[in-house]
Structures are given as structure tokens and as C-alpha cells.
N, C-alpha and C. Protein backbone atom coordinates (compact mmCIF):
# COMPACT_ATOMS: atom_id res chain seq x y z
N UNK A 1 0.82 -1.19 0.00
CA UNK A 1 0.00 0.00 0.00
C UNK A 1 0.87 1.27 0.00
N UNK A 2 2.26 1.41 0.36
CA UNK A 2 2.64 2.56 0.45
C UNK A 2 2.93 2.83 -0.76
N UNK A 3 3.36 1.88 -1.67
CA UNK A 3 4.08 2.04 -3.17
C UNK A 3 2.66 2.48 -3.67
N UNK A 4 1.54 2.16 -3.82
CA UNK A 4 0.41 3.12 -3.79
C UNK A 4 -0.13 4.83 -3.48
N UNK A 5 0.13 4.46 -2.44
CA UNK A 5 -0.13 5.86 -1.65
C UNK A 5 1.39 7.04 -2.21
N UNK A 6 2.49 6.11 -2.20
CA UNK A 6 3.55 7.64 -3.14
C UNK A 6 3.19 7.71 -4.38
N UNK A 7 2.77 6.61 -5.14
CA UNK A 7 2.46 6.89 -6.89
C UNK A 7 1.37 8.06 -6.72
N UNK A 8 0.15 7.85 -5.87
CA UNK A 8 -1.16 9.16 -6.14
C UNK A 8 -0.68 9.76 -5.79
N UNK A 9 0.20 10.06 -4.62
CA UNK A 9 0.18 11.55 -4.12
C UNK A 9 1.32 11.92 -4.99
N UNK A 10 1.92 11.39 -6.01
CA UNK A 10 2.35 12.36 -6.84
C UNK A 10 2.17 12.97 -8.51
N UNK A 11 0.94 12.80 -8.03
CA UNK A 11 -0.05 12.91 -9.10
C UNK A 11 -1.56 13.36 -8.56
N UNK A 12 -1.98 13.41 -7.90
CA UNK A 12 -2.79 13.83 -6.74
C UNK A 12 -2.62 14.66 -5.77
N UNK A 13 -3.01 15.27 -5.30
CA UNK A 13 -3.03 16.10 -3.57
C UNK A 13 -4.06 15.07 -3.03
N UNK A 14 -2.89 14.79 -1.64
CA UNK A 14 -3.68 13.20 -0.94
C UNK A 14 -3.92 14.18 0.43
N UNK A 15 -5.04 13.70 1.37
CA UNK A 15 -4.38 14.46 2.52
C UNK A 15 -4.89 13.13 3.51
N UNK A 16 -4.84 13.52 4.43
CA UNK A 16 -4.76 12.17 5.50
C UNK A 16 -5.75 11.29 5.76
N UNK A 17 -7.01 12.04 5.16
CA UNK A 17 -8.38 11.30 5.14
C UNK A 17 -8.46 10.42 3.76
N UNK A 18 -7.47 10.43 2.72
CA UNK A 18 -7.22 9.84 1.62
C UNK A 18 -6.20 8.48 1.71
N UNK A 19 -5.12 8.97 2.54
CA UNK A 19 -4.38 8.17 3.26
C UNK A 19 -5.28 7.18 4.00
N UNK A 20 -5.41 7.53 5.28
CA UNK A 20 -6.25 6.31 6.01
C UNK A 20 -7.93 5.54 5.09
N UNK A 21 -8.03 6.26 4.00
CA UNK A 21 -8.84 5.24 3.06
C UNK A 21 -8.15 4.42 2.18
N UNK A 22 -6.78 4.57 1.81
CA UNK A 22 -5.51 4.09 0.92
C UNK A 22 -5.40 2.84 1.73
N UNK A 23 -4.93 2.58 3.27
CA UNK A 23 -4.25 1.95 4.23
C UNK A 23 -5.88 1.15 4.81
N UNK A 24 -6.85 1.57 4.51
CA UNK A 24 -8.32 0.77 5.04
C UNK A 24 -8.73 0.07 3.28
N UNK A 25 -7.95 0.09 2.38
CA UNK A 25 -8.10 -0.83 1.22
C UNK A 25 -9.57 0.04 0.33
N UNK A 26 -9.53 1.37 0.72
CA UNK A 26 -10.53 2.04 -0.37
C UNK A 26 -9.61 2.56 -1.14
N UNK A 27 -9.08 2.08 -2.12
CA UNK A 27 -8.05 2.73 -3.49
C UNK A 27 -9.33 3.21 -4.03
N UNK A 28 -10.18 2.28 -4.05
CA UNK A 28 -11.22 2.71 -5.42
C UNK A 28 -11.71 4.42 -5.07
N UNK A 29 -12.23 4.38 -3.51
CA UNK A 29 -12.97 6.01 -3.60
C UNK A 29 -11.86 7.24 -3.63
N UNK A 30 -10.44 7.10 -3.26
CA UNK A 30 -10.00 8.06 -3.53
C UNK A 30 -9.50 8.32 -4.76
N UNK A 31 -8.75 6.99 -5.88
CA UNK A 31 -9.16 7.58 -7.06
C UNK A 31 -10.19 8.36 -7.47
N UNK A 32 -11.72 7.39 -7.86
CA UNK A 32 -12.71 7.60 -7.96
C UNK A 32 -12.92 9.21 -8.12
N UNK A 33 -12.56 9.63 -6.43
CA UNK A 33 -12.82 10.95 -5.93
C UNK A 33 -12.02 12.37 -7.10
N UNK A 34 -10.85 11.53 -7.84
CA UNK A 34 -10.18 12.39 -8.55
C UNK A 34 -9.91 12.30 -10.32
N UNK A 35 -10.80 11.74 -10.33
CA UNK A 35 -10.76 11.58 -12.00
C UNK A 35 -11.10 12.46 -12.59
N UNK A 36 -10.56 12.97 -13.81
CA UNK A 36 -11.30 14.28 -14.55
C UNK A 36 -11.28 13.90 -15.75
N UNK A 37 -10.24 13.10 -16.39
CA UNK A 37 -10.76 12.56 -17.52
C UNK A 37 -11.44 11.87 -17.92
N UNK A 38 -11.71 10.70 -17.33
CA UNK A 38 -12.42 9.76 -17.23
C UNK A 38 -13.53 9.62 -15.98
N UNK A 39 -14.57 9.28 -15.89
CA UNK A 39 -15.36 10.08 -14.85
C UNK A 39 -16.12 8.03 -14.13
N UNK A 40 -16.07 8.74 -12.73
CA UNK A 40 -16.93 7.11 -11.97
C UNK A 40 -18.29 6.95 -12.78
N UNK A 41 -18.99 5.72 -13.21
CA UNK A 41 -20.37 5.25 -13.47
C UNK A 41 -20.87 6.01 -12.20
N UNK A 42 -22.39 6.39 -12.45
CA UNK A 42 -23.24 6.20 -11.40
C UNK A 42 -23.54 5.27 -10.69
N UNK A 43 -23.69 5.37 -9.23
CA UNK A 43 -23.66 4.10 -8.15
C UNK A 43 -24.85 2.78 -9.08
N UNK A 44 -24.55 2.09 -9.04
CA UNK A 44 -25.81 1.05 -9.53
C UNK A 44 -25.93 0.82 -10.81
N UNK A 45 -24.57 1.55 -11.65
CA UNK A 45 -25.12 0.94 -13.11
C UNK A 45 -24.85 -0.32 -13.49
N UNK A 46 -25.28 -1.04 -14.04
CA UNK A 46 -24.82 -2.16 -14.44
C UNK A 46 -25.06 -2.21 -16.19
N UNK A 47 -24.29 -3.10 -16.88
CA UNK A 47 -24.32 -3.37 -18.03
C UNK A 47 -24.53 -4.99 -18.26
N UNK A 48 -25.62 -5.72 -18.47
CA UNK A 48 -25.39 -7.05 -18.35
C UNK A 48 -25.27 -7.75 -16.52
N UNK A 49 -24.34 -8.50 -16.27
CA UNK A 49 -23.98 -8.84 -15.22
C UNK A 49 -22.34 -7.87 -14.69
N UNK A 50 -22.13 -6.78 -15.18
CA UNK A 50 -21.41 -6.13 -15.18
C UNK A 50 -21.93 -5.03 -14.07
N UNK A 51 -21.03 -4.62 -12.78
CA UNK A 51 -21.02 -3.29 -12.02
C UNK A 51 -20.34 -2.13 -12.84
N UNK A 52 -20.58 -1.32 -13.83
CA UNK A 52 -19.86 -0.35 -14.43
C UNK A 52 -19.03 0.65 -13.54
N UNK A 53 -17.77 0.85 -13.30
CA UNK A 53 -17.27 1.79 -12.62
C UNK A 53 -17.11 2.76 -13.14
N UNK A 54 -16.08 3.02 -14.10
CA UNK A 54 -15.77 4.16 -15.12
C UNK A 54 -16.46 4.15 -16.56
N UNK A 55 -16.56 5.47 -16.69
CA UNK A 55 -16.95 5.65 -18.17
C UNK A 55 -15.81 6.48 -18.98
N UNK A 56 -15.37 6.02 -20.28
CA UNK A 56 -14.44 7.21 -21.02
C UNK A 56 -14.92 8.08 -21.19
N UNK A 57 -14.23 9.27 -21.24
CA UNK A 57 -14.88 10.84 -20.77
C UNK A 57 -15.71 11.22 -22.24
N UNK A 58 -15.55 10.23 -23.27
CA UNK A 58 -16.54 10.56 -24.41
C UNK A 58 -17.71 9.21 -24.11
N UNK A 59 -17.57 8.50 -23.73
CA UNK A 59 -18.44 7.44 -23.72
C UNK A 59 -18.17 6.47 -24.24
N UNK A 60 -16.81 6.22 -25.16
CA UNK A 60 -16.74 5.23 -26.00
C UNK A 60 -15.91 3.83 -25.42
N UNK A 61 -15.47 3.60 -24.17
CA UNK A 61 -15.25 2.71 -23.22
C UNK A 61 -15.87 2.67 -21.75
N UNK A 62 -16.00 1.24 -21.74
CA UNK A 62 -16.69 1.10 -19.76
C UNK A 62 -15.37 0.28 -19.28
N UNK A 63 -15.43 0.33 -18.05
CA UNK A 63 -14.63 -0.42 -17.17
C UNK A 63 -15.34 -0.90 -16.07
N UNK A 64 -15.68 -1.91 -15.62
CA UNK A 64 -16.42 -2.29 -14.43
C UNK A 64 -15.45 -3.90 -13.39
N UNK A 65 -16.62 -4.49 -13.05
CA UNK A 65 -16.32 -5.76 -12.18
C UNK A 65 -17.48 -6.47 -12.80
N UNK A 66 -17.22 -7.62 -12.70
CA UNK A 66 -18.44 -8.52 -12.85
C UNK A 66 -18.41 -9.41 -11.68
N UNK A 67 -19.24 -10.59 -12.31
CA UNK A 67 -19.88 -10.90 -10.62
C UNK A 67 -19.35 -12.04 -9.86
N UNK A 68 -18.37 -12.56 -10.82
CA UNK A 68 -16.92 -12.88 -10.15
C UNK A 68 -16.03 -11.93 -9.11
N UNK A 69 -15.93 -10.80 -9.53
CA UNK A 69 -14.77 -9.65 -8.69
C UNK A 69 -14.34 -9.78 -9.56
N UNK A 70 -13.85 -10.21 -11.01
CA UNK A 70 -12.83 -9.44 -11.97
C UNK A 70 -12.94 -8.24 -12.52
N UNK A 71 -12.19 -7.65 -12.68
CA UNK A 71 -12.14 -6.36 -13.46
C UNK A 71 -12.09 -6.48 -15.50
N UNK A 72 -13.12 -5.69 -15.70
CA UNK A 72 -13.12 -6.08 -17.07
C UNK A 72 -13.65 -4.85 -17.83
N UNK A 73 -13.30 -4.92 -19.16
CA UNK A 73 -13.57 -4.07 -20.04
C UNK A 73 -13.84 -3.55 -21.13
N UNK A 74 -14.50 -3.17 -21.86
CA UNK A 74 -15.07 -3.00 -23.07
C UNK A 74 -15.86 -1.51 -23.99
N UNK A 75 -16.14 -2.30 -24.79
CA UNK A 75 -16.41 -0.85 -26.04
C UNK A 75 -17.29 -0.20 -25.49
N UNK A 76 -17.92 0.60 -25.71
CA UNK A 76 -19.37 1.06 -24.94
C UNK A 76 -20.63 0.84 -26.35
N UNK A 77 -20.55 -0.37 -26.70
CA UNK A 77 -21.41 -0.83 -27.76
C UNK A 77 -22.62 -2.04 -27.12
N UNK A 78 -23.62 -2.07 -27.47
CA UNK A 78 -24.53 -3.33 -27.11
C UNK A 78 -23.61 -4.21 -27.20
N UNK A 79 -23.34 -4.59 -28.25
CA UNK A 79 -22.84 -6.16 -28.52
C UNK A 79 -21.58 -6.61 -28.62
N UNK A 80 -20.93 -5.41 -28.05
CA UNK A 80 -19.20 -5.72 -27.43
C UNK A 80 -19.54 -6.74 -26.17
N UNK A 81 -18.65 -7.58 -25.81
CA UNK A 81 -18.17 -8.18 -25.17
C UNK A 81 -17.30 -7.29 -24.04
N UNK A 82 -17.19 -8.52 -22.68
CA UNK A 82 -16.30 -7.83 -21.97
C UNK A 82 -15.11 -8.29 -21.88
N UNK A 83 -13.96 -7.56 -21.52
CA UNK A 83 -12.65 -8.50 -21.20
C UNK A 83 -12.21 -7.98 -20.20
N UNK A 84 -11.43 -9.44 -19.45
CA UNK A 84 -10.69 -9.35 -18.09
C UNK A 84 -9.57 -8.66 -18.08
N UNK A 85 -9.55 -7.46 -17.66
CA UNK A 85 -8.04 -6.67 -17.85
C UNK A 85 -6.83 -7.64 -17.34
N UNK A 86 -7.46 -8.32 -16.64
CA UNK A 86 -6.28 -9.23 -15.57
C UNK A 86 -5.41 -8.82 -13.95
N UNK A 87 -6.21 -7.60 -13.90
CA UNK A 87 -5.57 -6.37 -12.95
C UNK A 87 -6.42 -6.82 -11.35
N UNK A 88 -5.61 -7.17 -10.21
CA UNK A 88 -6.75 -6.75 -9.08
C UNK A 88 -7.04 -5.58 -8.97
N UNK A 89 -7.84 -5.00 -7.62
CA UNK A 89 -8.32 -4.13 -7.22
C UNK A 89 -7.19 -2.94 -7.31
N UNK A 90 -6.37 -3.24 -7.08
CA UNK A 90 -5.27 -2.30 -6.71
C UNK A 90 -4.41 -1.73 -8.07
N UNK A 91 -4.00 -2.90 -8.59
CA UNK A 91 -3.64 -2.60 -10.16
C UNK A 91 -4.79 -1.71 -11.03
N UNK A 92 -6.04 -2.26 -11.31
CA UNK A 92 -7.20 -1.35 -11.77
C UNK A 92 -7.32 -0.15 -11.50
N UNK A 93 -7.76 0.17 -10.14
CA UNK A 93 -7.68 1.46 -9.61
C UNK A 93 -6.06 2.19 -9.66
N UNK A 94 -5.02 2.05 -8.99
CA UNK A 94 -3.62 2.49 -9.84
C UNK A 94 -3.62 3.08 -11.54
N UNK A 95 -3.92 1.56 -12.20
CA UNK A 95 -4.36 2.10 -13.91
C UNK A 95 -4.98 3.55 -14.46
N UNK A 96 -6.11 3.14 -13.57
CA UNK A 96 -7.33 4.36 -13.80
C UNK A 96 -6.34 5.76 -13.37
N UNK A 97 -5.70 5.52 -12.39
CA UNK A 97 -5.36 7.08 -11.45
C UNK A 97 -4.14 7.44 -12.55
N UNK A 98 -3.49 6.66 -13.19
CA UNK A 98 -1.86 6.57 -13.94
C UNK A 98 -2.57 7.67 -15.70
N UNK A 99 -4.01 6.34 -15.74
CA UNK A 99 -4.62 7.19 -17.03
C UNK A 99 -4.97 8.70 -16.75
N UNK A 100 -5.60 8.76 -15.90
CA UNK A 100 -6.05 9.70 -15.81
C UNK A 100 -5.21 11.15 -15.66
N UNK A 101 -3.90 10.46 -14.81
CA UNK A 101 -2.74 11.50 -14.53
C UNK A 101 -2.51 11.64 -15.97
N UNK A 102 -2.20 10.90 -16.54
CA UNK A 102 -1.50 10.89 -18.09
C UNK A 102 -1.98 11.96 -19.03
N UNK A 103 -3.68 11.96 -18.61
CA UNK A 103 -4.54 12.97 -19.39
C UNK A 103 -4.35 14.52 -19.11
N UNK A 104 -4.46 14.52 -17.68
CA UNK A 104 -4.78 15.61 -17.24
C UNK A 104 -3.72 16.35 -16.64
N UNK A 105 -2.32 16.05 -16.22
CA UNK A 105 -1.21 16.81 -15.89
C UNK A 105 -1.16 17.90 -16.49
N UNK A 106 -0.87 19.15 -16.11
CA UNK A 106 -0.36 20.14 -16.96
C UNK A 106 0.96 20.31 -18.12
N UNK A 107 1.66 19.36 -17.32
CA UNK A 107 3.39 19.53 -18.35
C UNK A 107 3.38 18.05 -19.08
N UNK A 108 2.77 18.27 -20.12
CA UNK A 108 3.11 16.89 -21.36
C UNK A 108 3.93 17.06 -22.52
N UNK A 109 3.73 16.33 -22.98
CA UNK A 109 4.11 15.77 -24.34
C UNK A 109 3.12 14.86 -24.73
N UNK A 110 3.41 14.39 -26.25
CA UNK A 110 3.08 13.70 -27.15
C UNK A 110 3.45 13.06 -28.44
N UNK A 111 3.64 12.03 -28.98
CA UNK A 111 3.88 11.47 -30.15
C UNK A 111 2.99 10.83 -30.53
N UNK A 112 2.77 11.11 -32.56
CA UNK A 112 2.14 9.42 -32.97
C UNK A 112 2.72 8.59 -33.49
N UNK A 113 4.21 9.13 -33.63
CA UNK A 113 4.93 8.10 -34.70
C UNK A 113 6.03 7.54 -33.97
N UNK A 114 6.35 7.32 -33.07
CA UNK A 114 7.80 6.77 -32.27
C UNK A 114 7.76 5.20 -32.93
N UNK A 115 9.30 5.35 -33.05
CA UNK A 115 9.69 3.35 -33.63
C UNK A 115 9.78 3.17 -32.37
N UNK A 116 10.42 1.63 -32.53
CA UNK A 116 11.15 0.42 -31.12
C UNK A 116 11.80 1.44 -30.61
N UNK A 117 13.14 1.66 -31.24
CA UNK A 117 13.86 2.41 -30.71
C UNK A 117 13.78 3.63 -29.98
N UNK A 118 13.15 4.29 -30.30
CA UNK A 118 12.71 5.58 -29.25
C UNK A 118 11.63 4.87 -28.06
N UNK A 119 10.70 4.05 -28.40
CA UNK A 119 10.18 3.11 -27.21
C UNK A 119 11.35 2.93 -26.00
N UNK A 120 11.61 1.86 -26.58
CA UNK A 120 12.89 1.12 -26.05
C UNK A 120 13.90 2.24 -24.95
N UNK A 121 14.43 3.84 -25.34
CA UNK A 121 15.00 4.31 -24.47
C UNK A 121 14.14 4.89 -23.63
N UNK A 122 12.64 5.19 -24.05
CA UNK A 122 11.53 5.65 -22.87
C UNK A 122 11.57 4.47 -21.90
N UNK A 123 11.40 3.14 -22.39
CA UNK A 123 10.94 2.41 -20.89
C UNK A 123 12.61 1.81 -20.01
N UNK A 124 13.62 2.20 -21.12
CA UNK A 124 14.82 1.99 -19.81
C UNK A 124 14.99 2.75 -18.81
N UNK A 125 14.19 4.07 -19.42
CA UNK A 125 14.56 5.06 -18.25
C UNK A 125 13.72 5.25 -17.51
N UNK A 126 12.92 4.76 -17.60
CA UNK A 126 11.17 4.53 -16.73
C UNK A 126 11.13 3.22 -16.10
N UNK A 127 10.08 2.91 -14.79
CA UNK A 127 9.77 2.02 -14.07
C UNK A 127 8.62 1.61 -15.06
N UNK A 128 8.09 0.28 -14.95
CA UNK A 128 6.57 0.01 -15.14
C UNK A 128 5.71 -0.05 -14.56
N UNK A 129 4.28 0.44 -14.29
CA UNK A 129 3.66 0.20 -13.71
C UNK A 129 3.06 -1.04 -13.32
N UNK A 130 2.76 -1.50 -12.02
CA UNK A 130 2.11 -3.05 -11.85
C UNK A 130 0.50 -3.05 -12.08
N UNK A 131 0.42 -2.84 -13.73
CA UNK A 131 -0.78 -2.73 -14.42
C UNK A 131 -0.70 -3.59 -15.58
N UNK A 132 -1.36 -4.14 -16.08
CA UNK A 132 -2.01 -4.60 -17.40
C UNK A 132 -1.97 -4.02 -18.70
N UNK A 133 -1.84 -4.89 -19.23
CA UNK A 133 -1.88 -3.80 -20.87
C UNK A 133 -3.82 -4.12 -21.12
N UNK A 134 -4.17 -3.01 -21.15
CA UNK A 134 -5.23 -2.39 -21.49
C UNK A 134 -5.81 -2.45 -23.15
N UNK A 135 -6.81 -2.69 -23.83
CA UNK A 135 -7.53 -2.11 -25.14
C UNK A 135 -7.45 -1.22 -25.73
N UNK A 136 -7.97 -0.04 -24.39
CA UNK A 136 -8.17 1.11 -24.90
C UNK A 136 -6.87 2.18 -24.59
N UNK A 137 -7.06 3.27 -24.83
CA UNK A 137 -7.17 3.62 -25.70
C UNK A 137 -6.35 3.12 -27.19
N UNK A 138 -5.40 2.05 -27.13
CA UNK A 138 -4.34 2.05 -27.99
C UNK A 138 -4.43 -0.13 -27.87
N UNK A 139 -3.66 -0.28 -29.10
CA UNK A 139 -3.27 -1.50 -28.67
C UNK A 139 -1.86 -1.82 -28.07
N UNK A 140 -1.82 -2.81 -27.16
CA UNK A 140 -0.14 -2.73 -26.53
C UNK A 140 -0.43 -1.21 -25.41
N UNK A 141 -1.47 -0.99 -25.07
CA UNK A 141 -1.42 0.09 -23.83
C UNK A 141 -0.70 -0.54 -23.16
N UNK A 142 0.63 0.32 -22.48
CA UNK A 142 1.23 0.60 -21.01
C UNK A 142 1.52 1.46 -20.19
N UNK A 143 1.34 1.32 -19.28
CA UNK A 143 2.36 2.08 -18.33
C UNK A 143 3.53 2.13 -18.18
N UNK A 144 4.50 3.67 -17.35
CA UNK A 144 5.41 3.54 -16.74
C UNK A 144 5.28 4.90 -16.04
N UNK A 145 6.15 4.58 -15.01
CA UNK A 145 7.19 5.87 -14.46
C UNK A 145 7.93 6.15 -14.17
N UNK A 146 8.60 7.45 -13.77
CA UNK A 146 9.61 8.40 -13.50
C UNK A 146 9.45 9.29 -12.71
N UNK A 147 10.07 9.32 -11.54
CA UNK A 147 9.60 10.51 -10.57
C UNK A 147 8.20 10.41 -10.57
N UNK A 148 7.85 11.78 -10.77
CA UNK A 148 6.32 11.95 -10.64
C UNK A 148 5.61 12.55 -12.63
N UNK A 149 6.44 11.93 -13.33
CA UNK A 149 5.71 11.67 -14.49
C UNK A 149 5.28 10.77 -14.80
N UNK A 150 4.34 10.27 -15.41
CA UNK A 150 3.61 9.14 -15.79
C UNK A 150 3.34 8.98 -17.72
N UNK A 151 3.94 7.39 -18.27
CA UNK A 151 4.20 7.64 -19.60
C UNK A 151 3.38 6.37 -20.11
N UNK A 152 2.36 6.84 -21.18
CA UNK A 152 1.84 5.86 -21.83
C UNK A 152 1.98 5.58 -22.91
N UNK A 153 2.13 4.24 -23.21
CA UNK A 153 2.46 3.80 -24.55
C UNK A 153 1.32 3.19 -25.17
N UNK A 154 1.17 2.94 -26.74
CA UNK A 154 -0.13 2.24 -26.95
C UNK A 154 0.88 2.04 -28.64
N UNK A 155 0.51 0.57 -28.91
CA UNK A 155 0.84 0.33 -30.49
C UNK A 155 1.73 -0.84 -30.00
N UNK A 156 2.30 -1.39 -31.17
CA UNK A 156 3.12 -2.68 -30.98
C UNK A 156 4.38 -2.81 -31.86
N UNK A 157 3.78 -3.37 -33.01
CA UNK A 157 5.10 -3.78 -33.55
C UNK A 157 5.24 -2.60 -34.55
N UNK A 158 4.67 -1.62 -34.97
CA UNK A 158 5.05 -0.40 -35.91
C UNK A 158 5.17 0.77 -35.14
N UNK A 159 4.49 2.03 -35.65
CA UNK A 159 4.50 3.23 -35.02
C UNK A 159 3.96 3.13 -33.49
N UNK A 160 4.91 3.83 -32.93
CA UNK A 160 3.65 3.93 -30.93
C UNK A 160 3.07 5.16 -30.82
N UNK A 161 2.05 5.44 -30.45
CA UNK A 161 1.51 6.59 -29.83
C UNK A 161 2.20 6.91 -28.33
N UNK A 162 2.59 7.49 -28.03
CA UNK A 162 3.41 7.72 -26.46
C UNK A 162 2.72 9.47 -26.29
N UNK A 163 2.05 9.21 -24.72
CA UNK A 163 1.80 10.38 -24.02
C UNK A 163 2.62 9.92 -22.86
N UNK A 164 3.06 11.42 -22.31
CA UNK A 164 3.47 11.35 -21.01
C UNK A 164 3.27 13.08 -20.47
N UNK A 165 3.06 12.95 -18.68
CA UNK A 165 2.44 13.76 -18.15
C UNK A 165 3.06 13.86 -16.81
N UNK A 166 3.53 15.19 -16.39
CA UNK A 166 3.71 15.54 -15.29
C UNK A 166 3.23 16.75 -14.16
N UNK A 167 3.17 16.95 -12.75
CA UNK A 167 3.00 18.09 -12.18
C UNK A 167 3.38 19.46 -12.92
N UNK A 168 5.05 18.99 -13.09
CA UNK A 168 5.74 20.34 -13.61
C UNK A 168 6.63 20.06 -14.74
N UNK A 169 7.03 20.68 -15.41
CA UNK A 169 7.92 21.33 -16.46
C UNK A 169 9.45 20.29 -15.95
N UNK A 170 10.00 20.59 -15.16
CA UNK A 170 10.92 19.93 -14.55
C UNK A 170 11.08 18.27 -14.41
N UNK A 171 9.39 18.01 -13.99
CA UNK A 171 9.17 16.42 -14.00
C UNK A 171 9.73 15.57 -15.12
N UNK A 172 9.43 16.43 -16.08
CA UNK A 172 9.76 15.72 -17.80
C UNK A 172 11.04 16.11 -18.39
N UNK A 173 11.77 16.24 -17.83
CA UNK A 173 13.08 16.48 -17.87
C UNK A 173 13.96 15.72 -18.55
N UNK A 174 14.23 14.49 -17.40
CA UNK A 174 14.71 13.21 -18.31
C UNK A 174 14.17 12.65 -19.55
N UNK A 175 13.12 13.10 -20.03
CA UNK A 175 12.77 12.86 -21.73
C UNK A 175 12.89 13.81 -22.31
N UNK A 176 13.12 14.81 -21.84
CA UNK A 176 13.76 16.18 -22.78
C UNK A 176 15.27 15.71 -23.47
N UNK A 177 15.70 14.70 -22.18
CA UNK A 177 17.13 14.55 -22.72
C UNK A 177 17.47 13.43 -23.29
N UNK A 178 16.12 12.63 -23.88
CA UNK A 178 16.24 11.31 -24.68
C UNK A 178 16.49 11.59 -26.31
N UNK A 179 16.30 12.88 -26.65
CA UNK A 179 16.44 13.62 -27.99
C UNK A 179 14.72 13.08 -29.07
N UNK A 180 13.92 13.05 -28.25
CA UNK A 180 12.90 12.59 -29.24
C UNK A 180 11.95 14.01 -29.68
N UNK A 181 11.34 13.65 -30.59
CA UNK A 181 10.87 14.26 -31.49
C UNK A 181 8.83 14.47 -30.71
N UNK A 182 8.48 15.26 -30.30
CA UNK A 182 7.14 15.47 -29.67
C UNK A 182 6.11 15.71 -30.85
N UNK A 183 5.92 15.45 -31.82
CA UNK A 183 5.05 15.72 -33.05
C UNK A 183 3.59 15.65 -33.01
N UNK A 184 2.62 15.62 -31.78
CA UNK A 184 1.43 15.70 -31.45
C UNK A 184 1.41 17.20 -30.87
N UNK A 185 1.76 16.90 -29.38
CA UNK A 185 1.74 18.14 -28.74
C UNK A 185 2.81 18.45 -27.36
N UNK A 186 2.92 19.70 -27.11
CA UNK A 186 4.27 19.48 -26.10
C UNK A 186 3.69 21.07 -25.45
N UNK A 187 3.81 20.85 -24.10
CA UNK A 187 3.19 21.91 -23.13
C UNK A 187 4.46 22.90 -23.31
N UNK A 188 5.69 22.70 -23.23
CA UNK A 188 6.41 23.49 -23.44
C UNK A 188 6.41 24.87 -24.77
N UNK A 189 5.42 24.26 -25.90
CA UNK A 189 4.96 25.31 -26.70
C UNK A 189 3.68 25.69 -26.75
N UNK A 190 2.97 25.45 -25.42
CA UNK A 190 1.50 25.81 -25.64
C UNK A 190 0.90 25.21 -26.67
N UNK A 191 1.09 23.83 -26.47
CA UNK A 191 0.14 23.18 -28.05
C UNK A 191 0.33 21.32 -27.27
């Protein structure tokens, strides 16, 4: 739980009533409590035999539990299917808080075209997160981190899409000095 409780609070403002819900095994409500990109289901929705937790902030993915306790996920279509992210409680909720940081940090970047190779020196210099590779948004979604930036990857064996997101300007530092190319968008030019 503590390797928990330092990943949000650096990406979050935690305060002690967040803490002692972290350490009493509610990951879910203090994420929950802080999502802006992605927003909690309403209490009681269900889809099927599905508890819906999250919705994508356009609508076009759910994330829930089913009635096993797995965590699972899918299109936001009738006749999508669900799938088991493979994540417990803790990994899921982590995921959600990592996406969501990813979205909503002020100091990013962005690519759509990175090869292996520019991959490859992002995740030596990054931790991984103890998360799942995910559907959405990308195929081959991952995590990682660095300090208090958080870097997502999505794609496989060709071009990757890579976002990454921090508190500050400073956070993203060490990928300033990987020499890559930001060709989406980069906070450093207001775009």
C-alpha cells in the first residue's frame, strides 16, 4: 500500500483522510474521488452482469467488475463483449489514477509516430507500472514511471503513440534529454 499511496500523491493532492482510506483498502474512492478525464459510473449501473465503474470521458469505453470480482472491459457498444483486464483491485484502480494523470497533468508531451527504438529508451529510463496492458485507448497500452511523471504507450510492432504527463515542467526532464521528437503536442509550446 505505500508504493500506492507515493504513486497518487504524486499525481494527486492526498491528505490524511485519503491516506487512512488508501491503508483501510478504499483505493477505489480516492481515485474515484479524482478523475477528470475519465469520470466514476453512477452508483448502480450495471451493463449485463457487469457493475460499471468508469466511463471514457466521451463514452466510447466502460470499465467495471463482474460478478466474479474481476475487473473487465469493453467498447461502450450493445454487442461488445467484456474482457478481463487481468488487474486486481489495486492494479485497476492504480491504472485508472496513472490514465487519468496521463490525461490531465499540466506539463506533457506527445507522439504518434515513435519506432522500437525511441520506445525502447523511454521504458529503460522509466519504471513500469504493476498494471495490465489495457484495449483502450491504444493497442499494446502501457504504463510507466519516472519521478512523478507518468508515460503511456499504446501500439506494438510499428509506429507507438506515447503520451506522457507531469505536475511540472521539470518532471519531464529526463525525456527532454532522450532527444525525441514530440510531433502531437508538447506543453512546453503551448500546443
Amino acid at each position: 500500500m505505500t508504493e500506492l499511496s507515493t504513486l497518487l500523491g504524486r499525481w494527486f493532492d492526498l491528505d490524511r483522510g485519503d491516506l487512512d482510506s488508501l491503508h483501510g483498502g478504499n483505493v477505489d474512492r480516492v481515485v474515484a474521488r479524482r478523475l477528470r478525464f475519465n469520470r466514476p459510473a453512477p452508483a448502480g449501473t450495471v451493463d449485463g452482469a457487469v457493475e460499471v465503474l468508469v466511463v471514457e470521458n466521451q463514452g466510447v469505453w466502460l470499465w467495471g467488475r463482474d460478478g466474479d470480482g474481476r475487473y473487465v472491459e469493453k467498447e461502450d457498444d450493445p454487442g461488445a463483449d467484456w474482457h478481463d483486464t487481468g488487474e486486481n483491485s489495486e492494479e485497476f484502480w492504480l491504472h485508472q489514477a496513472a490514465f487519468d494523470a496521463v490525461c490531465s497533468l499540466p506539463a506533457s508531451r506527445s507522439a504518434q509516430g515513435f519506432d522500437q527504438a525511441a520506445v525502447r529508451r523511454i521504458e529503460q529510463a522509466s519504471t513500469p507500472l504493476p498494471c495490465r496492458a489495457w484495449r483502450w485507448p491504444g493497442t499494446g497500452h502501457t504504463m510507466s514511471y519516472r519521478g512523478a511523471s507518468v508515460v503511456m504507450t499504446c501500439g506494438g510492432d510499428g509506429d507507438v503513440w506515447v503520451v506522457a504527463a507531469a505536475p511540472t515542467e521539470a518532471d519531464l526532464g529526463w525525456l527532454d534529454e532522450l532527444d525525441l521528437t514530440w510531433d502531437e503536442s508538447d506543453s512546453r509550446r503551448g500546443h
